[in-house]
PDB file of N, CA and C in Angstrom:
ATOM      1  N   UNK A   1     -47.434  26.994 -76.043  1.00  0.00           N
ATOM      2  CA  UNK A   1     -46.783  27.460 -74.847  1.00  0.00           C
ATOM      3  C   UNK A   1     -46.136  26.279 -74.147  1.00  0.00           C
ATOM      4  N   UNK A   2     -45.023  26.103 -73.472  1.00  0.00           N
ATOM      5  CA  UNK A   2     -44.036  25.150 -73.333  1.00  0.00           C
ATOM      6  C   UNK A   2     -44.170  25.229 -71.995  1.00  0.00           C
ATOM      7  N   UNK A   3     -44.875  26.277 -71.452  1.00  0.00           N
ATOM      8  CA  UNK A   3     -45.445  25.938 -69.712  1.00  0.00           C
ATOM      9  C   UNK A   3     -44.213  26.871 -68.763  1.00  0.00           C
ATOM     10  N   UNK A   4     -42.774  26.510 -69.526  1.00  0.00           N
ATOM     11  CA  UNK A   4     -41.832  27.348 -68.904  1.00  0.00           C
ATOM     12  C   UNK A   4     -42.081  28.822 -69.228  1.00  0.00           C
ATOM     13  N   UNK A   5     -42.296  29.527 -67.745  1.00  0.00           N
ATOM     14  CA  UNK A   5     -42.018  31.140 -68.041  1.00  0.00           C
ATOM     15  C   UNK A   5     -40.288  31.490 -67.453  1.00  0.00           C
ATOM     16  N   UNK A   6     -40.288  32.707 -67.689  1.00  0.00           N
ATOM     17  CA  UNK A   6     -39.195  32.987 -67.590  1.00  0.00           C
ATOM     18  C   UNK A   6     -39.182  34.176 -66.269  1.00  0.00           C
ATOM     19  N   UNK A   7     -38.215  34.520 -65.430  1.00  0.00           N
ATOM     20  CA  UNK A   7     -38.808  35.776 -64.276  1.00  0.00           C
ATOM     21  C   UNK A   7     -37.510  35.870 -63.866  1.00  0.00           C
ATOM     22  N   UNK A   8     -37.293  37.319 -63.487  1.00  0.00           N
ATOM     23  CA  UNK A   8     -36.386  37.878 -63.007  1.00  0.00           C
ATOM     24  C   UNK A   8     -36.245  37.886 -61.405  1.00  0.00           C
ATOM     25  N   UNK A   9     -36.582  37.317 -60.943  1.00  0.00           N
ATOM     26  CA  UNK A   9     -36.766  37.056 -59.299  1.00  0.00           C
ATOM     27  C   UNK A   9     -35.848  35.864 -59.234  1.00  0.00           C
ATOM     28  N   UNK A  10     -34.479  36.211 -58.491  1.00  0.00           N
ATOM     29  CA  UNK A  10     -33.640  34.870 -58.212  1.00  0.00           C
ATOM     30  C   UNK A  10     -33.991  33.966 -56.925  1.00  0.00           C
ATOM     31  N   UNK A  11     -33.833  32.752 -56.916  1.00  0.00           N
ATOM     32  CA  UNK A  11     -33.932  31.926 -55.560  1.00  0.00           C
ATOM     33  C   UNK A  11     -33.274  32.262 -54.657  1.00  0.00           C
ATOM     34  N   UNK A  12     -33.864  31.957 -53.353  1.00  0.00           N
ATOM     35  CA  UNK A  12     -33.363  32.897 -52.395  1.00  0.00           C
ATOM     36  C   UNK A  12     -32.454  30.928 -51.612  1.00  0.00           C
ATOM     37  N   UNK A  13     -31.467  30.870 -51.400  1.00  0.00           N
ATOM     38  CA  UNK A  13     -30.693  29.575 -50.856  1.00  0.00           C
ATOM     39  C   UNK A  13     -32.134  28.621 -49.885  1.00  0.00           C
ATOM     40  N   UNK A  14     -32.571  29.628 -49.109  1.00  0.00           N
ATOM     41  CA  UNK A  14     -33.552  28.233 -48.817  1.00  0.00           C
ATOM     42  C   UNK A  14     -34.751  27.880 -49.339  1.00  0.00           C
ATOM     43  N   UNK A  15     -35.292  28.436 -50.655  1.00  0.00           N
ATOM     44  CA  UNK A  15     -35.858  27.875 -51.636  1.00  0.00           C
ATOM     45  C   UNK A  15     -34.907  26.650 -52.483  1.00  0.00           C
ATOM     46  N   UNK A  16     -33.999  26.454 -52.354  1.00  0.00           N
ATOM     47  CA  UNK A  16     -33.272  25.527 -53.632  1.00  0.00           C
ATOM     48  C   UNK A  16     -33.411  24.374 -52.572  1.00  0.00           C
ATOM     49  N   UNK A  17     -33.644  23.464 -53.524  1.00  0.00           N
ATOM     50  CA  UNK A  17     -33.609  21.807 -52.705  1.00  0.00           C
ATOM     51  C   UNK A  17     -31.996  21.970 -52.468  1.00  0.00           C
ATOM     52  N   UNK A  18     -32.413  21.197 -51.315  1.00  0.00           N
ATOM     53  CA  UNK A  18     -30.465  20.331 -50.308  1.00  0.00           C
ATOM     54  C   UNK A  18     -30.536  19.456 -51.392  1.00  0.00           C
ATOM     55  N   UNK A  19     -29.111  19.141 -52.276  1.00  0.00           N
ATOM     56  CA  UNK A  19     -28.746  18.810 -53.034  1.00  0.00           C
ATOM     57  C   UNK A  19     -28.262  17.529 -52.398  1.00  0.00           C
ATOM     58  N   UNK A  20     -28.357  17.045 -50.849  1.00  0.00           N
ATOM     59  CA  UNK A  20     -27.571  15.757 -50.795  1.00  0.00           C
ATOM     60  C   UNK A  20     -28.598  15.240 -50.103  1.00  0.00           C
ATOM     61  N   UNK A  21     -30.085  15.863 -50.281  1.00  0.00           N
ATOM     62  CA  UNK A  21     -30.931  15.132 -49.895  1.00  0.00           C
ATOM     63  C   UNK A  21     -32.085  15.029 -51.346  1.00  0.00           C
ATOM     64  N   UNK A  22     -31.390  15.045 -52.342  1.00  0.00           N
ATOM     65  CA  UNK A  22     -32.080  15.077 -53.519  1.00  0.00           C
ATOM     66  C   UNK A  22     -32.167  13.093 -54.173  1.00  0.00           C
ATOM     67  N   UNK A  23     -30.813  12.509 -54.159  1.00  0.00           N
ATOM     68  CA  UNK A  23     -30.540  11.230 -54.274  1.00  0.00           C
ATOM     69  C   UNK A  23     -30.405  11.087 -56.275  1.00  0.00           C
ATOM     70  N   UNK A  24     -30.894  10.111 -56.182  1.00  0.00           N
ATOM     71  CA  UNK A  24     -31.067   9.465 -57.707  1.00  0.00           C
ATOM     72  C   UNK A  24     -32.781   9.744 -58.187  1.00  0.00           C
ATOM     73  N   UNK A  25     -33.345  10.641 -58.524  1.00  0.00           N
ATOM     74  CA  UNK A  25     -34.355  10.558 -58.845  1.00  0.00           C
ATOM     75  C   UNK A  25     -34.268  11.342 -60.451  1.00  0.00           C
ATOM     76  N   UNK A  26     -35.390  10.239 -61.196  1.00  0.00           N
ATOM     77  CA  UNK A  26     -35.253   9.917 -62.453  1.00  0.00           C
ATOM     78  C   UNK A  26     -35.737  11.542 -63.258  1.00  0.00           C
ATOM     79  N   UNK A  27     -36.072  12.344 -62.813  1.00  0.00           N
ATOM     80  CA  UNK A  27     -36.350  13.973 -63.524  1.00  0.00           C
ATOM     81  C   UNK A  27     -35.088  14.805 -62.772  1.00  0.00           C
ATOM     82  N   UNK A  28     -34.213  14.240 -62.594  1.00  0.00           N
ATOM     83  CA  UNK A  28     -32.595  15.255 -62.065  1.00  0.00           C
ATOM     84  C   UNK A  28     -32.029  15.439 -63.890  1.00  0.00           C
ATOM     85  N   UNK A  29     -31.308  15.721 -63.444  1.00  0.00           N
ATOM     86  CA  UNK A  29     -30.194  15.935 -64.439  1.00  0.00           C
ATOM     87  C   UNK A  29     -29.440  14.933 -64.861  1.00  0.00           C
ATOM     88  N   UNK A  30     -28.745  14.765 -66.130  1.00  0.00           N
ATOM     89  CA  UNK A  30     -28.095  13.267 -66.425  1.00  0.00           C
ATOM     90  C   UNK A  30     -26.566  13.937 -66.416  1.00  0.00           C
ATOM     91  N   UNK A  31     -26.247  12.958 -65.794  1.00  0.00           N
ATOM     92  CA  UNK A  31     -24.660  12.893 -65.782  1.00  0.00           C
ATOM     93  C   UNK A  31     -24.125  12.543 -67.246  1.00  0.00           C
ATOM     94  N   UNK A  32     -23.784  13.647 -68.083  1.00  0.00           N
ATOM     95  CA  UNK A  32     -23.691  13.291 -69.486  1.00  0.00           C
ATOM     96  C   UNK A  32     -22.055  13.092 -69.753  1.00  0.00           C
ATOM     97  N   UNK A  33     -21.463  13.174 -68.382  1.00  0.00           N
ATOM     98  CA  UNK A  33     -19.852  12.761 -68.467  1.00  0.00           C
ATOM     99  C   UNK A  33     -20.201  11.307 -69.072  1.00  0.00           C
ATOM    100  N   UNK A  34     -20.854  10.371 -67.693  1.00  0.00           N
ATOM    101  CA  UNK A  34     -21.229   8.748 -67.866  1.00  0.00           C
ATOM    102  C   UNK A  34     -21.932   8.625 -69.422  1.00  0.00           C
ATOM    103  N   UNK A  35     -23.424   9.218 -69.292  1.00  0.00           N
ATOM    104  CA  UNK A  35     -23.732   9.327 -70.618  1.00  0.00           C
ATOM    105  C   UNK A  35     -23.022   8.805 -71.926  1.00  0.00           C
ATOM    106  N   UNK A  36     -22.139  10.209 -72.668  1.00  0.00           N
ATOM    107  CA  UNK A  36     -21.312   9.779 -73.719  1.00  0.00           C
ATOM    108  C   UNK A  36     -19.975   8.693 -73.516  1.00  0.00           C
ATOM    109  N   UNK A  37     -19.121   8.959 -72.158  1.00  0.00           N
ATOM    110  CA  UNK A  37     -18.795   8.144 -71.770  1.00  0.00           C
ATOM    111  C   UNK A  37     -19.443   6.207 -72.648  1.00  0.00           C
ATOM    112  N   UNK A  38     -20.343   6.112 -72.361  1.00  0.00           N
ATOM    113  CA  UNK A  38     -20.545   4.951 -72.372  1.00  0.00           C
ATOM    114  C   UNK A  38     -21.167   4.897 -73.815  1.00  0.00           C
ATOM    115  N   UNK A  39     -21.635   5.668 -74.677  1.00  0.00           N
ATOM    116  CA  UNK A  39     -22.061   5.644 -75.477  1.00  0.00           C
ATOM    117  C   UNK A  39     -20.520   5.750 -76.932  1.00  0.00           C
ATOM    118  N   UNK A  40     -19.711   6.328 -75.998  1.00  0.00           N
ATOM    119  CA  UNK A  40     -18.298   6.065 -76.472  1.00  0.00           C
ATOM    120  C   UNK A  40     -17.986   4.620 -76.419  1.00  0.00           C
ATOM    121  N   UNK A  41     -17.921   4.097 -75.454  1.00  0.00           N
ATOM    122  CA  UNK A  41     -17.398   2.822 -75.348  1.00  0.00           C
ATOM    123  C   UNK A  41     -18.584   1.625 -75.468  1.00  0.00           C
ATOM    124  N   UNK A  42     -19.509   1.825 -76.488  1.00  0.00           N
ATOM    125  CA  UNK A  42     -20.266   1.156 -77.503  1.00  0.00           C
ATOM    126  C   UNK A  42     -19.670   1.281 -78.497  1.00  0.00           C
ATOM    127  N   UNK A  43     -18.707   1.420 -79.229  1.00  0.00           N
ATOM    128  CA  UNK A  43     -18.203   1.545 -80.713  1.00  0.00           C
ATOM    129  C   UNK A  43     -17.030   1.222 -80.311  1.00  0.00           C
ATOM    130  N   UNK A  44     -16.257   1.266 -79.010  1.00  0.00           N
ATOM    131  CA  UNK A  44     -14.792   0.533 -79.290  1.00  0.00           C
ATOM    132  C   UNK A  44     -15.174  -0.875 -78.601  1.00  0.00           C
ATOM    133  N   UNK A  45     -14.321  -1.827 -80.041  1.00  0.00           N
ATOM    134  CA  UNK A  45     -14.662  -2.954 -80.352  1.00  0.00           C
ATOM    135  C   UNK A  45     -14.013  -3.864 -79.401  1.00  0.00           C
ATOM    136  N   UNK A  46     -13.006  -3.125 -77.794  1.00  0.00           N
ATOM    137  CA  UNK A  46     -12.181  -3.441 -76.925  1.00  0.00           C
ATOM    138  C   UNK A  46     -12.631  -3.626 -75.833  1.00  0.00           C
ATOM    139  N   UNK A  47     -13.924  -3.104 -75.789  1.00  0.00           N
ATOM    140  CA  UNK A  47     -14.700  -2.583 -74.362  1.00  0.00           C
ATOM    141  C   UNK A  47     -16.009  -3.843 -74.466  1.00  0.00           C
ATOM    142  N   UNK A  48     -15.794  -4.273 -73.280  1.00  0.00           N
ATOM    143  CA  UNK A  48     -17.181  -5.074 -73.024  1.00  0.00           C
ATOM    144  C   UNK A  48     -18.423  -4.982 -71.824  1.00  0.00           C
ATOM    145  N   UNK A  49     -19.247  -5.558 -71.708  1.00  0.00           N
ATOM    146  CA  UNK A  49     -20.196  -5.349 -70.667  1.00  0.00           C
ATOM    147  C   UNK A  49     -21.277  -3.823 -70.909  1.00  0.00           C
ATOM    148  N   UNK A  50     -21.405  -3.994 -71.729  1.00  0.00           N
ATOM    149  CA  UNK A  50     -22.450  -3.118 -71.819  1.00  0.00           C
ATOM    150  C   UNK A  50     -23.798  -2.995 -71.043  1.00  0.00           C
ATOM    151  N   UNK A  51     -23.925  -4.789 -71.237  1.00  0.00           N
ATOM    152  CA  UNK A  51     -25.937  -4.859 -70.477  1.00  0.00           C
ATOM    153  C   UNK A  51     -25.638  -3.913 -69.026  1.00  0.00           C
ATOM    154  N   UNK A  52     -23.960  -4.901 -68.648  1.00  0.00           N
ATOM    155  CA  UNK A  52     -23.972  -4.621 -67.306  1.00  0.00           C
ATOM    156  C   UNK A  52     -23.986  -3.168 -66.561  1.00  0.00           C
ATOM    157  N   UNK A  53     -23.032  -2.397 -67.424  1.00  0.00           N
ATOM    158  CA  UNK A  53     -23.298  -0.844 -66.895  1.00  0.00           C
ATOM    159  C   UNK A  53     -24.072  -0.346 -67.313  1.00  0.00           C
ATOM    160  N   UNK A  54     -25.349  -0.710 -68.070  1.00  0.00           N
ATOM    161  CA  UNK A  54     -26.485  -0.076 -68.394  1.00  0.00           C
ATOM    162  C   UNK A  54     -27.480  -0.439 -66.799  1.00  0.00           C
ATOM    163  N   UNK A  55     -27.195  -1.404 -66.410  1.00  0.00           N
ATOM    164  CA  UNK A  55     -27.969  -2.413 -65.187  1.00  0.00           C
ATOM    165  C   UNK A  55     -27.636  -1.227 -64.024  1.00  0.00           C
ATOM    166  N   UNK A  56     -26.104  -0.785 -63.717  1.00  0.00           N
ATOM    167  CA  UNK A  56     -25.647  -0.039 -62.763  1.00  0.00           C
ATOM    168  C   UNK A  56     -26.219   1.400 -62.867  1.00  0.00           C
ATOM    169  N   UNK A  57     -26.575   1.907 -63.814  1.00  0.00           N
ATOM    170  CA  UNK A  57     -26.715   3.451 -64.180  1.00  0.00           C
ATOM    171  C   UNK A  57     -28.062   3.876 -63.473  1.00  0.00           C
ATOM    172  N   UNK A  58     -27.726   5.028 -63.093  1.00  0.00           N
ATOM    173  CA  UNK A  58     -29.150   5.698 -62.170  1.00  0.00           C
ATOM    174  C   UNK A  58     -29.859   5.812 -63.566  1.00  0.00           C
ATOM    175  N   UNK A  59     -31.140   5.425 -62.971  1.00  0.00           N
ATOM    176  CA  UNK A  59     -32.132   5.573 -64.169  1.00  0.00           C
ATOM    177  C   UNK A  59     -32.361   7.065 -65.625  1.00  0.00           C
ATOM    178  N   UNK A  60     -32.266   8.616 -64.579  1.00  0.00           N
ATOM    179  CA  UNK A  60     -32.197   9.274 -65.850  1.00  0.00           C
ATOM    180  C   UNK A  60     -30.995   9.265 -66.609  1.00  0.00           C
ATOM    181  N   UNK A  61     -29.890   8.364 -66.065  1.00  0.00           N
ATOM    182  CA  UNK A  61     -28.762   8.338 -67.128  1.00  0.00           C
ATOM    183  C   UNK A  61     -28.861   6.918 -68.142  1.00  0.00           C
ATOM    184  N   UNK A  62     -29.632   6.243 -67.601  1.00  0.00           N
ATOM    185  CA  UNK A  62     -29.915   5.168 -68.367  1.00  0.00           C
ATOM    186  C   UNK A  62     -30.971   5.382 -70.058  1.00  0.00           C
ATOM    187  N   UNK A  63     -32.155   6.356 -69.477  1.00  0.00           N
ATOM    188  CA  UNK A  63     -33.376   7.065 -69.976  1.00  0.00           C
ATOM    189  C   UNK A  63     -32.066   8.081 -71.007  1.00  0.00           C
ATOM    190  N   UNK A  64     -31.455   8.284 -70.432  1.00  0.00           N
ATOM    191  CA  UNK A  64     -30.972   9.617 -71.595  1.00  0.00           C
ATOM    192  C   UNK A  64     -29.819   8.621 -72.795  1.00  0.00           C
ATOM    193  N   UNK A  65     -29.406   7.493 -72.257  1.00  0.00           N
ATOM    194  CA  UNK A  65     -28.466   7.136 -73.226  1.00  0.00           C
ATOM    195  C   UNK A  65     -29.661   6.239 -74.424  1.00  0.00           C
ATOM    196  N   UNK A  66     -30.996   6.010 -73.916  1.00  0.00           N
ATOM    197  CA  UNK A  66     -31.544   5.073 -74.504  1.00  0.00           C
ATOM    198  C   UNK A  66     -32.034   5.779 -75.546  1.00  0.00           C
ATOM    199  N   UNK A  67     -32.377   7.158 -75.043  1.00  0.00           N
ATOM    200  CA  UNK A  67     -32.696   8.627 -76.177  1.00  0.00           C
ATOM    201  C   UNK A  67     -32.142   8.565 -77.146  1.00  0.00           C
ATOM    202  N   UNK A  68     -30.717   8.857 -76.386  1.00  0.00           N
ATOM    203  CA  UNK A  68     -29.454   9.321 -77.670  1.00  0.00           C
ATOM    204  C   UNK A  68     -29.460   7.983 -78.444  1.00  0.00           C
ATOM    205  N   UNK A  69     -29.250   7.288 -78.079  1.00  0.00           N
ATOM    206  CA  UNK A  69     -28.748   5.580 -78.999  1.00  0.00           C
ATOM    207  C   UNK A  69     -30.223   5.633 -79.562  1.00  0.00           C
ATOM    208  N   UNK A  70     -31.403   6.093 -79.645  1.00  0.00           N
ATOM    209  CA  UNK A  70     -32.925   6.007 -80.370  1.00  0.00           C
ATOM    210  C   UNK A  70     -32.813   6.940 -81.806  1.00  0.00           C
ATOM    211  N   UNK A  71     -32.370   8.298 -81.131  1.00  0.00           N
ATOM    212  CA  UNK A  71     -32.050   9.205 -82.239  1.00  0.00           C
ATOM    213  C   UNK A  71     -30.589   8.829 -83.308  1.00  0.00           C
ATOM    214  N   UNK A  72     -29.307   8.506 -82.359  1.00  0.00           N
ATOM    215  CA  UNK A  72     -28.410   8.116 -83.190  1.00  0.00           C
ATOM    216  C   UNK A  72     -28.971   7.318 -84.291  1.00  0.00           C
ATOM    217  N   UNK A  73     -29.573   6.426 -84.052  1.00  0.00           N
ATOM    218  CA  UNK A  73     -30.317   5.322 -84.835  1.00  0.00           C
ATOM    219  C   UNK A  73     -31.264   5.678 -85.854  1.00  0.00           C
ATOM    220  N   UNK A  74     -32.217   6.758 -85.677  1.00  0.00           N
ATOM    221  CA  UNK A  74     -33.096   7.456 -86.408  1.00  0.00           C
ATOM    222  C   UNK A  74     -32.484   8.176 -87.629  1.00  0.00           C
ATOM    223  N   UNK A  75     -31.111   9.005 -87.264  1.00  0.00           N
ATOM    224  CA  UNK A  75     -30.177   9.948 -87.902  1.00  0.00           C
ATOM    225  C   UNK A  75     -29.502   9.415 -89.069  1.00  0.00           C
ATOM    226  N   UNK A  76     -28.457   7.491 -88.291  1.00  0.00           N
ATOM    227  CA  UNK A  76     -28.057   7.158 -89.506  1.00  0.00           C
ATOM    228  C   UNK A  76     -29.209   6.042 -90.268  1.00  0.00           C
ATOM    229  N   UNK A  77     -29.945   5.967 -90.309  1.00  0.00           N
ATOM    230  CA  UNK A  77     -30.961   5.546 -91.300  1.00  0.00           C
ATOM    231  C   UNK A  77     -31.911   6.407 -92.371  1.00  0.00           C
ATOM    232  N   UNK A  78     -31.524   8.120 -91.687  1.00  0.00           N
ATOM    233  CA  UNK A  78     -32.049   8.649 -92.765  1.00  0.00           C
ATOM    234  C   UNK A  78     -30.972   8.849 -93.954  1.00  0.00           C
ATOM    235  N   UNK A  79     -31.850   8.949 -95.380  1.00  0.00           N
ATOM    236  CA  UNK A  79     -31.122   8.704 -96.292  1.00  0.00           C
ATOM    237  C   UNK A  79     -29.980  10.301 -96.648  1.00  0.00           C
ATOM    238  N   UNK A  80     -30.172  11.063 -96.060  1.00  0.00           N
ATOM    239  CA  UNK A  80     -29.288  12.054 -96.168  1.00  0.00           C
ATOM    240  C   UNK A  80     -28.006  11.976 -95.611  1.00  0.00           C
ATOM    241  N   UNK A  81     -28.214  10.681 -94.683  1.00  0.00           N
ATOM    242  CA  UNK A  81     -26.791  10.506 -93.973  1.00  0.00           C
ATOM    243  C   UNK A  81     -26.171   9.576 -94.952  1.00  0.00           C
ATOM    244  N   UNK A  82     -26.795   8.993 -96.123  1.00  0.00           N
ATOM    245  CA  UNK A  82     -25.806   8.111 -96.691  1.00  0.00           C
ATOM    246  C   UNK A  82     -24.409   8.207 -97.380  1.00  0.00           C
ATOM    247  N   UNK A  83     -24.021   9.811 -97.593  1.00  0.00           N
ATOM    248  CA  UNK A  83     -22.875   9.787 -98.177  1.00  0.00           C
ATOM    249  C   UNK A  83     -21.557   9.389 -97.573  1.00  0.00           C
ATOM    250  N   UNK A  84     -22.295  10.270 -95.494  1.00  0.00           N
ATOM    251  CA  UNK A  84     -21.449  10.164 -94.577  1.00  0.00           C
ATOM    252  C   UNK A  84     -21.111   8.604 -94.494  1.00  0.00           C
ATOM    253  N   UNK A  85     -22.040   7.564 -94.411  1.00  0.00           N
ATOM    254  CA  UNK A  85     -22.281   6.371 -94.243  1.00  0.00           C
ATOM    255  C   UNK A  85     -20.664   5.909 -94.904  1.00  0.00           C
ATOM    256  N   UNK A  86     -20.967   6.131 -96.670  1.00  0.00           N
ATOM    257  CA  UNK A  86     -20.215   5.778 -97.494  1.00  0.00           C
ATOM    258  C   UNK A  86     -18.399   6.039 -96.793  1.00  0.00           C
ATOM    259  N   UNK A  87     -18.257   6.645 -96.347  1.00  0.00           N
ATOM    260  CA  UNK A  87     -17.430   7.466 -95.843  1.00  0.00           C
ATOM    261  C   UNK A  87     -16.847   6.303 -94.590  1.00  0.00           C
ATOM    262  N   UNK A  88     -17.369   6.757 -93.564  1.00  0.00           N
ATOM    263  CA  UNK A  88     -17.074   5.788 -92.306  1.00  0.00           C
ATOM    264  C   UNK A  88     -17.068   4.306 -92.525  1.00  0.00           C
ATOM    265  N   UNK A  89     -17.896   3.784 -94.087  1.00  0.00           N
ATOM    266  CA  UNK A  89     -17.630   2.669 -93.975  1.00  0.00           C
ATOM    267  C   UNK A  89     -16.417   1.935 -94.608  1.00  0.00           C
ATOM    268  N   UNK A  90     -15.195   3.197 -95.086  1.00  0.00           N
ATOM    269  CA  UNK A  90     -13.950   2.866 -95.117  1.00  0.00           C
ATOM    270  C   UNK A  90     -13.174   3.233 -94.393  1.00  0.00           C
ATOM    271  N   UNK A  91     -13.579   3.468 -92.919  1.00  0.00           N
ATOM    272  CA  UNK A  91     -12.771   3.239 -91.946  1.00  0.00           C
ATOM    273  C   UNK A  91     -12.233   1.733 -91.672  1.00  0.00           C
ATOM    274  N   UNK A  92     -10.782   2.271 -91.265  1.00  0.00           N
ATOM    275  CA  UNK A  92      -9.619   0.786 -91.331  1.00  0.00           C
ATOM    276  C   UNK A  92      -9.208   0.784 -89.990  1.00  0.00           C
ATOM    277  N   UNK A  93      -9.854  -0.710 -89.233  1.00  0.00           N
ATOM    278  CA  UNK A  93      -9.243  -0.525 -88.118  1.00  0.00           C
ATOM    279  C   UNK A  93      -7.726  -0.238 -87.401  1.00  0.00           C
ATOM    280  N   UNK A  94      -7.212  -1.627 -88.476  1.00  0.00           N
ATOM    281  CA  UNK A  94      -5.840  -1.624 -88.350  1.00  0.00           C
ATOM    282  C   UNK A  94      -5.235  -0.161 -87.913  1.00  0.00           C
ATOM    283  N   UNK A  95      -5.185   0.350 -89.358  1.00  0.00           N
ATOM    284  CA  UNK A  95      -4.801   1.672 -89.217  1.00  0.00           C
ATOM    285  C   UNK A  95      -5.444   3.385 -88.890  1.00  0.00           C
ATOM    286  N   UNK A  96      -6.171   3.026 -88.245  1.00  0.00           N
ATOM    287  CA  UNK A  96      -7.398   4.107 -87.121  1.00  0.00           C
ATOM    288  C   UNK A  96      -7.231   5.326 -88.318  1.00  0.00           C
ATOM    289  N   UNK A  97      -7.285   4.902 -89.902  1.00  0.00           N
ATOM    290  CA  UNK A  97      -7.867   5.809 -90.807  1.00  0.00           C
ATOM    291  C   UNK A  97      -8.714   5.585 -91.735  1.00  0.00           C
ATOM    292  N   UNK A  98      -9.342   6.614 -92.329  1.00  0.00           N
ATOM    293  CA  UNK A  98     -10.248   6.370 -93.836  1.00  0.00           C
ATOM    294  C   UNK A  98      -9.455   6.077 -95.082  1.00  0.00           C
ATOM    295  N   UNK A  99     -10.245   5.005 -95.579  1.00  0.00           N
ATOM    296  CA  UNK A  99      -9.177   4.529 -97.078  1.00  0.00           C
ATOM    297  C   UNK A  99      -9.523   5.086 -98.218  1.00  0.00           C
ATOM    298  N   UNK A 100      -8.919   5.574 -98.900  1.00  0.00           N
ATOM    299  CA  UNK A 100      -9.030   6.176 -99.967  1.00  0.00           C
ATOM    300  C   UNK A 100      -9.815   6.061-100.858  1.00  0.00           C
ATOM    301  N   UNK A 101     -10.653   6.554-102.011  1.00  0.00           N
ATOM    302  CA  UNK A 101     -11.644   5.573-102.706  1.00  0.00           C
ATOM    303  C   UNK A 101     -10.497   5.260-104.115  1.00  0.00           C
ATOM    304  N   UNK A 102     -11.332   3.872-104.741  1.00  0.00           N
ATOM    305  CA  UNK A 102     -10.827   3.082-104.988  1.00  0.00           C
ATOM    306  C   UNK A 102     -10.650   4.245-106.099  1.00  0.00           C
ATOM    307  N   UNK A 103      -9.701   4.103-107.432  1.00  0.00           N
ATOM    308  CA  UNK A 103      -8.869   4.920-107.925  1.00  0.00           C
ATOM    309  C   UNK A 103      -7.645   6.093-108.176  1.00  0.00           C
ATOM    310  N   UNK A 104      -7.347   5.825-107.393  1.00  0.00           N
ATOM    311  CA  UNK A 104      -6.077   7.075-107.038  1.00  0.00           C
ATOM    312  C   UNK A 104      -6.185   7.927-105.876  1.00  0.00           C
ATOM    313  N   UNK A 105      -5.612   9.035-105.801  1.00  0.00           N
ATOM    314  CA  UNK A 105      -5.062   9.790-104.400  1.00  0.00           C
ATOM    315  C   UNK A 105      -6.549  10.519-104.418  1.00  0.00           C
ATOM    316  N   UNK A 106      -6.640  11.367-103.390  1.00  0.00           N
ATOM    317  CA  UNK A 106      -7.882  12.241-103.565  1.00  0.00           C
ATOM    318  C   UNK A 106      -7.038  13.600-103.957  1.00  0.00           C
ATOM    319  N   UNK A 107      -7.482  14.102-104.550  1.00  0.00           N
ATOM    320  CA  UNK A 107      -6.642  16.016-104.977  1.00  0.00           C
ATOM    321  C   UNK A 107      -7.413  17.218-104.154  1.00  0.00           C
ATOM    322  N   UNK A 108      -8.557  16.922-104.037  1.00  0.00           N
ATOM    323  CA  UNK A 108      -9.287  17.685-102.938  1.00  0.00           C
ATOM    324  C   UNK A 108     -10.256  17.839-102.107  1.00  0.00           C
ATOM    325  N   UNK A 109     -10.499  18.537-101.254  1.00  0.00           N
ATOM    326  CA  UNK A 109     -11.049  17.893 -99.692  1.00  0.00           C
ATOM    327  C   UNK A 109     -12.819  17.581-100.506  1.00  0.00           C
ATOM    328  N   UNK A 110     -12.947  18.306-101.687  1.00  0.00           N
ATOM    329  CA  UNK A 110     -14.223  17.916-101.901  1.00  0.00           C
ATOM    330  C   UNK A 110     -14.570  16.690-102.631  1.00  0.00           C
ATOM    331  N   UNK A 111     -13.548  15.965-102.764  1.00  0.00           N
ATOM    332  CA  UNK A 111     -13.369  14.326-103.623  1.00  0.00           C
ATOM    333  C   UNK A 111     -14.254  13.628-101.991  1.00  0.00           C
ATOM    334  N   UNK A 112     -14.129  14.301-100.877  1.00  0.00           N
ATOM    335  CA  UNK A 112     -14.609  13.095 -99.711  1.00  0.00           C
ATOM    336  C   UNK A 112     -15.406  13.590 -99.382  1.00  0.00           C
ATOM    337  N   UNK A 113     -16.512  14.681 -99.774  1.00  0.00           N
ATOM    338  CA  UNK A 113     -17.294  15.389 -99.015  1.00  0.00           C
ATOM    339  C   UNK A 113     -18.940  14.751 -98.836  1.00  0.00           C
ATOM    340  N   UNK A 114     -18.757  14.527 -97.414  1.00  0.00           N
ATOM    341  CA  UNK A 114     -20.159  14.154 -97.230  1.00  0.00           C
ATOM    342  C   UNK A 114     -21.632  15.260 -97.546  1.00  0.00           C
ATOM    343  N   UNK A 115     -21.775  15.974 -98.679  1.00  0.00           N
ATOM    344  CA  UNK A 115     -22.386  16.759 -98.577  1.00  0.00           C
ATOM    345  C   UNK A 115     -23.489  15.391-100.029  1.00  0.00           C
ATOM    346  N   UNK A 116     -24.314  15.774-100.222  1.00  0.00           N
ATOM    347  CA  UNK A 116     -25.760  15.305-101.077  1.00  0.00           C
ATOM    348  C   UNK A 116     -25.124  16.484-102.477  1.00  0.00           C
ATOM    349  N   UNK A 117     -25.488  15.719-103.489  1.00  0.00           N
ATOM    350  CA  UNK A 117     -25.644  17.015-104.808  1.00  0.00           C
ATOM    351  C   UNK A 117     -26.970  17.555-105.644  1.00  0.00           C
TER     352      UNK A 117
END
């Protein structure tokens, strides 16, 4: 049991917390704009200061990117992700595409398919 029930009885407005007397507290909700946001601009190789806007971030947005970047991390180390691996690791910066594998053109979409056989 997950503790959450479920009930058909809606909040009545002065049951709901004042939302501008709520602040930064670390069991709110994460601002997952900032979130991916920043978890975006960990992979472009243009963008710097990372420690620093990790330093600025209200704590559950800090707690939620440290999640995601834990699991990202968990995901590509399992070995089922290795085909994808194979894949992204002929990404070309220069030209913001995937390079072909080495022998000729590809003929069809399943010559690149990250799928396991």
């Amino acid at each position: 049991m997950s503790g959450i029930r479920s009930s058909n009885r809606t909040a009545l407005s002065s049951e709901l917390p004042d939302q501008s007397k709520l602040g930064s507290v670390p069991h709110g909700i994460p601002d997952f704009a900032e979130v991916y946001s920043f978890i975006g601009s960990v992979f472009d190789p243009d963008t710097r200061g990372h420690v620093q806007k990790l330093k600025e971030m209200d704590p559950i947005n800090f707690e939620t990117v440290l999640m995601l970047m834990r699991n990202l991390t968990m995901n590509l180390s399992n070995p089922d992700f290795e085909p994808i691996k194979n894949v992204l690791s002929t990404y070309d910066l220069s030209s913001k595409g995937v390079g072909l594998p080495t022998g000729g053109a590809v003929n069809n979409r399943n010559d690149l398919s990250c799928e396991t056989i």
